[in-house]
N, C-alpha and C. Protein backbone atom coordinates (compact mmCIF):
# COMPACT_ATOMS: atom_id res chain seq x y z
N UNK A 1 -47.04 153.09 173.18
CA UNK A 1 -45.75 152.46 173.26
C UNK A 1 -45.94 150.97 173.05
N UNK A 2 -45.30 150.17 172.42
CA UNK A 2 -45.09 149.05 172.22
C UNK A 2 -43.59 148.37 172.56
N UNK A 3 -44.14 147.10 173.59
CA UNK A 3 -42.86 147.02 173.83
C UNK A 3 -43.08 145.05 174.25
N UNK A 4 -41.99 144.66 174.93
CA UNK A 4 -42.71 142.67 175.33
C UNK A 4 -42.53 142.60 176.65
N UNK A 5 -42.20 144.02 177.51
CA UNK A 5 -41.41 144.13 179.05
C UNK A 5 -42.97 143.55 179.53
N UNK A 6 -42.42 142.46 180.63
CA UNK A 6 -43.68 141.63 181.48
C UNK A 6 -43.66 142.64 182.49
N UNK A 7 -44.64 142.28 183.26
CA UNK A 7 -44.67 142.92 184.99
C UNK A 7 -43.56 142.66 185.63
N UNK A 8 -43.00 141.01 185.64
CA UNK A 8 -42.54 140.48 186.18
C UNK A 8 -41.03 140.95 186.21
N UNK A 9 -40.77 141.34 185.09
CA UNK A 9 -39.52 141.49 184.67
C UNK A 9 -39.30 143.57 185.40
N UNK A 10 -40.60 144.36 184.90
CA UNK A 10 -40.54 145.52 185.22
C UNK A 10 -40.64 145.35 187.06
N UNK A 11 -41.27 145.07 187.98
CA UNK A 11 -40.75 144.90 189.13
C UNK A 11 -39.97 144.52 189.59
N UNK A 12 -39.12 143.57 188.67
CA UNK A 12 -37.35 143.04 189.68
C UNK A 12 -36.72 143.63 189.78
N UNK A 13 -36.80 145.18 188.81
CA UNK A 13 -36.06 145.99 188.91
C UNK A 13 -35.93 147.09 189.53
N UNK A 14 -37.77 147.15 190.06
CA UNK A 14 -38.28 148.91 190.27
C UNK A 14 -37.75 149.03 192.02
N UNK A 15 -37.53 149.99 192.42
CA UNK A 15 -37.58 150.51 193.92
C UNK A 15 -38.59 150.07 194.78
N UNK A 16 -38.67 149.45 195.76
CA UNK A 16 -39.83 148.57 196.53
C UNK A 16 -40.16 150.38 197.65
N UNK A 17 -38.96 150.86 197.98
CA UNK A 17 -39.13 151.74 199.41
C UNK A 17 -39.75 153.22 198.63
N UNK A 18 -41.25 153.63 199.98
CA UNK A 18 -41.89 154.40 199.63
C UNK A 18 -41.21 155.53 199.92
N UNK A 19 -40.05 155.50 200.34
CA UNK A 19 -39.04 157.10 200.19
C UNK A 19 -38.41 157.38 198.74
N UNK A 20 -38.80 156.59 197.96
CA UNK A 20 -38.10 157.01 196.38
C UNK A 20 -39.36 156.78 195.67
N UNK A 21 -40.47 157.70 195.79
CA UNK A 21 -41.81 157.46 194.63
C UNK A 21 -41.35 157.20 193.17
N UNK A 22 -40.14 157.95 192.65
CA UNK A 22 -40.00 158.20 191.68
C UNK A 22 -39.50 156.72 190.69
N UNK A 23 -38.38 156.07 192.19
CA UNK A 23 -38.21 154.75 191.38
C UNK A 23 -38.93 153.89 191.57
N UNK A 24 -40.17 153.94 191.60
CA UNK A 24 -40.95 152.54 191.57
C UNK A 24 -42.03 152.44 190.53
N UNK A 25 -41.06 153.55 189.76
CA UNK A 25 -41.69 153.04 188.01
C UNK A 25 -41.11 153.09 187.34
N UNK A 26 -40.97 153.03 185.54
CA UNK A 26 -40.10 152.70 184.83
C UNK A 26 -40.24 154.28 184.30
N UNK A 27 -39.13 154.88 183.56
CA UNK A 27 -39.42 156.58 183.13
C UNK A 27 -39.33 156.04 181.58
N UNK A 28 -40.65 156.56 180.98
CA UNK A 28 -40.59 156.45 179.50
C UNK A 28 -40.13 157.87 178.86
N UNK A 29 -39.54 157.69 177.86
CA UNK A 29 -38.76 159.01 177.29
C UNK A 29 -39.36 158.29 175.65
N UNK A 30 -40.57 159.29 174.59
CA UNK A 30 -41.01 158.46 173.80
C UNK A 30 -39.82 159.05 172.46
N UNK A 31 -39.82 160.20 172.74
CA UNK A 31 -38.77 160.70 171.65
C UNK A 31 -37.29 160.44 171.19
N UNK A 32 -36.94 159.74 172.78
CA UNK A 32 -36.13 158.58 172.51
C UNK A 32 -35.72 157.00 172.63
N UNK A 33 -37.31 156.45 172.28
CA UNK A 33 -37.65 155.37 172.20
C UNK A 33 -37.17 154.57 173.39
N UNK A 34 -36.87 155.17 174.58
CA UNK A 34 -36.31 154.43 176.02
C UNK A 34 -37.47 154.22 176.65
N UNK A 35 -37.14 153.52 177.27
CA UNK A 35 -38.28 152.62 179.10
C UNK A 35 -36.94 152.44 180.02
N UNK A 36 -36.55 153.69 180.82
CA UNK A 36 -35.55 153.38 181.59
C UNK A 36 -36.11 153.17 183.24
N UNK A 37 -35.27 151.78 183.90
CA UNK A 37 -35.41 151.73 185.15
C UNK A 37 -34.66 151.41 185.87
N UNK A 38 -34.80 151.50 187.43
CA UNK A 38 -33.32 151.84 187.85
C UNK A 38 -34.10 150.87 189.51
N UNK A 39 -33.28 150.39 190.45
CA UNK A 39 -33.56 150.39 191.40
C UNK A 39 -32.62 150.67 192.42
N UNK A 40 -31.81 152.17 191.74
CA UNK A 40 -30.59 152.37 192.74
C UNK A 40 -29.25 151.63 192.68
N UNK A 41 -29.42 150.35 192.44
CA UNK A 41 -28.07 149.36 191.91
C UNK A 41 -27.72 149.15 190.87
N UNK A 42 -29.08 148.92 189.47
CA UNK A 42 -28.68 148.60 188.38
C UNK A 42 -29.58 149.80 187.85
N UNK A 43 -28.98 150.07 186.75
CA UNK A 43 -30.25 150.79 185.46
C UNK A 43 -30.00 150.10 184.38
N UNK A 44 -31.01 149.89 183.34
CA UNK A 44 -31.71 149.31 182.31
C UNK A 44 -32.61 150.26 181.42
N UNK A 45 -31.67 150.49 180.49
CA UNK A 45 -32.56 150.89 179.01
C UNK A 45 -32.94 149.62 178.05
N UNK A 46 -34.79 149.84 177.78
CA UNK A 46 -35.46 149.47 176.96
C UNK A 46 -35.52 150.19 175.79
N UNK A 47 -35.34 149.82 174.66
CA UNK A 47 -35.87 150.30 173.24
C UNK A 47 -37.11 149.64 173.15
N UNK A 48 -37.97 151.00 173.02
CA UNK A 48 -39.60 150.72 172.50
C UNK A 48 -39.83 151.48 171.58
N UNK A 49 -41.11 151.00 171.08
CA UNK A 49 -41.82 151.82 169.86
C UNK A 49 -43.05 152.93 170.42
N UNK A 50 -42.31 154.04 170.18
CA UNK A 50 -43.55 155.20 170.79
C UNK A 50 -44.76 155.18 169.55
N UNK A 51 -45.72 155.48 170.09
CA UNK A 51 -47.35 155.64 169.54
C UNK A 51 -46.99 157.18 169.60
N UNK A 52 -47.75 158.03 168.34
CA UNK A 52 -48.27 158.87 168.13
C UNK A 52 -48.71 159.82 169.95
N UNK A 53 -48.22 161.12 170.28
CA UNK A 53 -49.01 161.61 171.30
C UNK A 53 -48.51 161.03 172.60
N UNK A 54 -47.69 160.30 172.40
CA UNK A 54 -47.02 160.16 173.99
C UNK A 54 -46.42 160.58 174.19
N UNK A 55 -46.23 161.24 175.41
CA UNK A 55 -45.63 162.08 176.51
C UNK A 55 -44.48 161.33 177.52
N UNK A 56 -43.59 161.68 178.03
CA UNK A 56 -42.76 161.59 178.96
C UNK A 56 -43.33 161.40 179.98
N UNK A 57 -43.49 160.27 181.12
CA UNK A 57 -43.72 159.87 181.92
C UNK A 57 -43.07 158.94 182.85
N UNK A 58 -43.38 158.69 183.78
CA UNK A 58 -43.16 157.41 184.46
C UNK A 58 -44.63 156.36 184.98
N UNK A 59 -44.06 155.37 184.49
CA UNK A 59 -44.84 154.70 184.29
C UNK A 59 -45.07 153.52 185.33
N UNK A 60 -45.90 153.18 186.40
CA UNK A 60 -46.18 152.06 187.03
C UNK A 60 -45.93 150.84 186.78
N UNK A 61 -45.09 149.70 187.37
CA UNK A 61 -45.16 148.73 186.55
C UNK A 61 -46.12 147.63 186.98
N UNK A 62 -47.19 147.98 187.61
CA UNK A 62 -48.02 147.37 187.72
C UNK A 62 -49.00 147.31 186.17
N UNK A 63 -48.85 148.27 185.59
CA UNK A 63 -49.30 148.59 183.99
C UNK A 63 -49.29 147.40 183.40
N UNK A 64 -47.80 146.86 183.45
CA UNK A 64 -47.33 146.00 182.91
C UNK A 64 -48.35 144.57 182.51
N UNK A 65 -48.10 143.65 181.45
CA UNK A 65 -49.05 142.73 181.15
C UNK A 65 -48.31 142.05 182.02
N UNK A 66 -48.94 140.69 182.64
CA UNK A 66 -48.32 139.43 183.11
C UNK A 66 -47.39 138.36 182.37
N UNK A 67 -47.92 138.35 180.94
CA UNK A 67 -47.26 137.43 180.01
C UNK A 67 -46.41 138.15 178.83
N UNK A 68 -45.60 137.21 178.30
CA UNK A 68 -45.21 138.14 177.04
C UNK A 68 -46.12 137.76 175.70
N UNK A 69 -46.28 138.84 175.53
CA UNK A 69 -47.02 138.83 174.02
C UNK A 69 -46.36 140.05 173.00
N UNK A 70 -46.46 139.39 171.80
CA UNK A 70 -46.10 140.31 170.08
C UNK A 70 -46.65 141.73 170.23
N UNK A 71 -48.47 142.08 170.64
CA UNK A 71 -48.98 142.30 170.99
C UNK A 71 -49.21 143.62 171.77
N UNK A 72 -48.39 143.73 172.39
CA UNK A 72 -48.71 144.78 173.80
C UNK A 72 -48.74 146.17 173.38
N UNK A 73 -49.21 146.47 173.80
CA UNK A 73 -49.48 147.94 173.30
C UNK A 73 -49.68 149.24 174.70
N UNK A 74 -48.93 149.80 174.97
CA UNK A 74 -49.52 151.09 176.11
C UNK A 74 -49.93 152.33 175.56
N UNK A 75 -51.14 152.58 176.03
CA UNK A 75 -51.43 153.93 176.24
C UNK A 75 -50.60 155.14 176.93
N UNK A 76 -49.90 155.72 176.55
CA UNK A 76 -49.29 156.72 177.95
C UNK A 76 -50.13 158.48 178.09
């Protein structure tokens, strides 16, 4: 997946409380180029570029790079 989402930006959004595991990552959907995240108040769809072989997941946003870069690239 290729995308410019910082850490910074993917944690303002994610679920902090360990009673919702599910929102305290972002859910990648590659087949339809989304990075959706939610923290119960707001949700936010990303358009990304899926890589070859990625799967549907949710994704940590600790993953996330610190800075923005052209660049970024995830493994999923």
């Amino acid at each position: 997946m290729k995308t410019n989402i910082t850490k910074k930006q993917a944690n303002a959004l994610t679920k902090k409380d360990d009673r919702y595991s599910a929102l305290q990552g972002l859910f990648y959907e590659p087949k339809k180029n989304r990075l959706t995240v939610t923290n119960s108040h707001v949700l936010l769809c990303y358009n990304v570029t899926p890589d070859e072989n990625d799967s549907t997941g949710i994704v940590p946003s600790e993953l996330f790079k610190s800075k923005i870069s052209d660049h970024c690239t995830y493994l999923i």
